[in-house]
N, C-alpha and C. Protein backbone atom coordinates (compact mmCIF):
# COMPACT_ATOMS: atom_id res chain seq x y z
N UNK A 1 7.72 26.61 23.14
CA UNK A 1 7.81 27.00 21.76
C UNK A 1 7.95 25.75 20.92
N UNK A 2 7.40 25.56 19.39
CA UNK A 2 7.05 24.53 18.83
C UNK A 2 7.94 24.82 17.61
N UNK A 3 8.74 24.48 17.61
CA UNK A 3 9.89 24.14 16.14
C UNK A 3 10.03 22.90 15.39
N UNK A 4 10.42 23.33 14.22
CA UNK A 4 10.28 22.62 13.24
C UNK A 4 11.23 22.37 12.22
N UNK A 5 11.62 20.78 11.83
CA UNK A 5 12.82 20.67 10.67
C UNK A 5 12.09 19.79 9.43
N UNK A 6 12.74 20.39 9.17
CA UNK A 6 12.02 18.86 7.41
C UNK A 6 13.16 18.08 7.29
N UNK A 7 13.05 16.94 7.04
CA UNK A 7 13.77 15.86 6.47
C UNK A 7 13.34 14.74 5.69
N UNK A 8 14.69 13.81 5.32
CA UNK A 8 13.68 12.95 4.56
C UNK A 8 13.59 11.69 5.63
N UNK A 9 13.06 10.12 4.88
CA UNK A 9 12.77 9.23 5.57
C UNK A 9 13.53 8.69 6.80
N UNK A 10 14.83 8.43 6.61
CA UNK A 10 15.98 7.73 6.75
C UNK A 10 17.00 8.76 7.59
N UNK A 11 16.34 9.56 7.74
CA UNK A 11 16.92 11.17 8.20
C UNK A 11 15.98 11.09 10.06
N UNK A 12 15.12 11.35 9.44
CA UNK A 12 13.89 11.06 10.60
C UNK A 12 13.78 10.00 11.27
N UNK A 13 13.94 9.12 10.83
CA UNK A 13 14.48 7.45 11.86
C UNK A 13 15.42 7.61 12.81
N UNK A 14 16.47 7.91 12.10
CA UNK A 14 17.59 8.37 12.78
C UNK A 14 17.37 9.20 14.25
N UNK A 15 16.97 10.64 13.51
CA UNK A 15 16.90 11.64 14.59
C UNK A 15 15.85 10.70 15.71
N UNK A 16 14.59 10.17 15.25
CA UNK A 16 14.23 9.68 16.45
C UNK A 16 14.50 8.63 17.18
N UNK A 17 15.63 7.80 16.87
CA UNK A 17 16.31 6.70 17.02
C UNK A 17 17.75 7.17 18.36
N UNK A 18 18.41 8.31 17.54
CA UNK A 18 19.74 8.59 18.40
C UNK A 18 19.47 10.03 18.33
N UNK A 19 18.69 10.95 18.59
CA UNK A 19 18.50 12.30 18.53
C UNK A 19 19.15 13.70 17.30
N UNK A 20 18.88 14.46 17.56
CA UNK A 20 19.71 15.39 16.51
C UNK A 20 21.24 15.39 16.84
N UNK A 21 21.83 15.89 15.64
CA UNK A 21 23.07 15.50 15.88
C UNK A 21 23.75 17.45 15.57
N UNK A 22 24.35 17.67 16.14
CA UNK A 22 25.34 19.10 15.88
C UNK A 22 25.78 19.04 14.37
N UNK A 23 25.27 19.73 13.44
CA UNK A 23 26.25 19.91 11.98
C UNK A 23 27.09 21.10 12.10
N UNK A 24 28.23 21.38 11.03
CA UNK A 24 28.76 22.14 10.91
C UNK A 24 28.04 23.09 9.92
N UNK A 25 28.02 24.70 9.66
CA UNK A 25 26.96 25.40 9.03
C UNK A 25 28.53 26.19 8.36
N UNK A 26 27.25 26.41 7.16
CA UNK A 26 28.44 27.29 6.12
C UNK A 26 29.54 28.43 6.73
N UNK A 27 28.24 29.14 7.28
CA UNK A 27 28.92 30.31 7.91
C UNK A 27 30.22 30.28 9.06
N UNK A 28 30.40 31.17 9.07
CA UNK A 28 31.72 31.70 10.81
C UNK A 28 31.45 32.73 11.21
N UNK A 29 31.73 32.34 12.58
CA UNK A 29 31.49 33.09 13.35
C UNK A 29 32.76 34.13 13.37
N UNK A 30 32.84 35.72 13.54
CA UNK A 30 33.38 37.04 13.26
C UNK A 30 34.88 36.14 13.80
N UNK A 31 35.25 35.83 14.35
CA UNK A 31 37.11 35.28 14.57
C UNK A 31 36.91 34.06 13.93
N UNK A 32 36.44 33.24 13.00
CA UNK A 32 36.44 32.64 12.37
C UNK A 32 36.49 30.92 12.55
N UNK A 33 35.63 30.53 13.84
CA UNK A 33 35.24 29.44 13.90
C UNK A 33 33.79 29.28 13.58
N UNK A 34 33.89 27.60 13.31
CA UNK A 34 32.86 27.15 12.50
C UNK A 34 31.73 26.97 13.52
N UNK A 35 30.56 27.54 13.05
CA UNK A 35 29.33 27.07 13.16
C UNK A 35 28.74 25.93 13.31
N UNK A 36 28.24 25.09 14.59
CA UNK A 36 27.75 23.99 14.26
C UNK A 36 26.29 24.01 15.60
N UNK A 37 25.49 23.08 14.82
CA UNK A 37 23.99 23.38 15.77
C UNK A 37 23.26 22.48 14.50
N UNK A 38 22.05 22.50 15.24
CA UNK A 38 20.72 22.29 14.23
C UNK A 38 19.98 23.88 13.56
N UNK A 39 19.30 22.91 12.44
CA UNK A 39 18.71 24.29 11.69
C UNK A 39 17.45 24.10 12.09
N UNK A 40 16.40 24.74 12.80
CA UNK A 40 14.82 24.56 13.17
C UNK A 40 14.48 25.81 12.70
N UNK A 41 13.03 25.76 12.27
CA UNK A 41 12.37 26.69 12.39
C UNK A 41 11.39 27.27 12.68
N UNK A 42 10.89 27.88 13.33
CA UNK A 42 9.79 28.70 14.14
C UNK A 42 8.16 28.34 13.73
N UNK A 43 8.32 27.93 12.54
CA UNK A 43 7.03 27.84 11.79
C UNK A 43 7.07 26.33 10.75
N UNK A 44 5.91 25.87 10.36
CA UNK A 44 6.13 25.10 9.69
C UNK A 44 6.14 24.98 8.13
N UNK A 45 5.94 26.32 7.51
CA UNK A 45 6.31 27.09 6.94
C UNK A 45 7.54 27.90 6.40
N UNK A 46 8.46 27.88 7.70
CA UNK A 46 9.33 28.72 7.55
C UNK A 46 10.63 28.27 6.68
N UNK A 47 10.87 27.12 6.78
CA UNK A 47 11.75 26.93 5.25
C UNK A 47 11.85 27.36 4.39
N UNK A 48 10.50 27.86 3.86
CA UNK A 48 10.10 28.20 2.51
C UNK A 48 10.60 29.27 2.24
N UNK A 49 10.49 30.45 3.31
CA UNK A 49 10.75 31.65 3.59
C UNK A 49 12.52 31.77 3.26
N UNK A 50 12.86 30.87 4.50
CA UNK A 50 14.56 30.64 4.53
C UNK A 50 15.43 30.50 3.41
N UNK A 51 14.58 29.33 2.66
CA UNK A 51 15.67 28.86 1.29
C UNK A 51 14.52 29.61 0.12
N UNK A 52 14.09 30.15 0.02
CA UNK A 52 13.27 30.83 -1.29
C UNK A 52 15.09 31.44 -1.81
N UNK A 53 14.31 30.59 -3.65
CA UNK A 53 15.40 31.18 -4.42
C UNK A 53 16.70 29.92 -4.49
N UNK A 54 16.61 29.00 -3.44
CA UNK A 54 17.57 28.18 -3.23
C UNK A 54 17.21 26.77 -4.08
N UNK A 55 17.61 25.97 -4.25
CA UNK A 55 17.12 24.80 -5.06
C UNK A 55 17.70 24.12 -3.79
N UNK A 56 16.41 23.37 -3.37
CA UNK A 56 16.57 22.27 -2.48
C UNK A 56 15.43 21.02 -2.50
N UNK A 57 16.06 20.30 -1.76
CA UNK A 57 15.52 18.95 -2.09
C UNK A 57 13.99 19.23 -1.23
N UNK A 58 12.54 18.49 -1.62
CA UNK A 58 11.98 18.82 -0.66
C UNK A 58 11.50 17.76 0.40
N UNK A 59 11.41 18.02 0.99
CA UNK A 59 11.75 16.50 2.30
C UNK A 59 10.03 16.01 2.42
N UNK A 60 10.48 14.79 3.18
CA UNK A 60 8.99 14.27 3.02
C UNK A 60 8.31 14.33 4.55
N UNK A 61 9.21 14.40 5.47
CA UNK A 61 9.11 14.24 6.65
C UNK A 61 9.08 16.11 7.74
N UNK A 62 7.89 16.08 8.29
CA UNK A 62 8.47 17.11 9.29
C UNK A 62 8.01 16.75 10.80
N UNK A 63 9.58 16.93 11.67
CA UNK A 63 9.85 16.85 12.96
C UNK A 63 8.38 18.28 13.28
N UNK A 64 8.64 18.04 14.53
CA UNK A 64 8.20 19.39 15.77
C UNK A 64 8.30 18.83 16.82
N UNK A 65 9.42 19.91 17.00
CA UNK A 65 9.73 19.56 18.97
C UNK A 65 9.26 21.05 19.76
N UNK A 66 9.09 20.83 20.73
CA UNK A 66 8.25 21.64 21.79
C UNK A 66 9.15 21.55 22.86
N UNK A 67 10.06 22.84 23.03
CA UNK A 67 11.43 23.26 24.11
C UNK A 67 10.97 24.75 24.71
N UNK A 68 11.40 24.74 25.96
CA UNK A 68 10.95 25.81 26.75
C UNK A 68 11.68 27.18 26.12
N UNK A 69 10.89 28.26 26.16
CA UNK A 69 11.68 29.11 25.03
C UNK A 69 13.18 29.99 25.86
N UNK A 70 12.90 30.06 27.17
CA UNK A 70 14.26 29.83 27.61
C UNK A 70 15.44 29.25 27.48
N UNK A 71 15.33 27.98 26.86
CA UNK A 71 16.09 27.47 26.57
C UNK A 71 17.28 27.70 25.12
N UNK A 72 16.66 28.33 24.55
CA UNK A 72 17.29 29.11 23.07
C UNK A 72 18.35 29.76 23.52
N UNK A 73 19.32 29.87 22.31
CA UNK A 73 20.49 30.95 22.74
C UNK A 73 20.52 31.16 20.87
């Protein structure tokens, strides 16, 4: 499976320099620990979908990594 993140320049160096890194995400989980992972998405497209309505920056850069789809949780 072929996923996809946007970022910007200096963002993308990085990740391909020392890999993705775990963030913490707004949400919690139902007993109330924090969320942390990468945000990918399915399509290269699919941002658009995700944050429609959101004001976000728009990145200049897009990753695609290719992980066995087993591997998802």
């Amino acid at each position: 499976m072929k996923l996809f993140q946007f970022v910007g320049d200096r963002i993308a160096e990085a990740i391909l320099r020392d890999g993705f890194e775990d963030l913490p995400f707004q949400d919690l989980t139902e007993d109330g620990q924090v969320i942390k992972g990468v945000w990918l998405f399915d399509s290269p497209h699919g941002w658009q979908q995700e944050l429609q309505g959101v004001s976000v920056y728009i990145n200049k850069v897009m990753l695609a990594v290719e992980i066995p789809e087993d591997s998802l949780s």
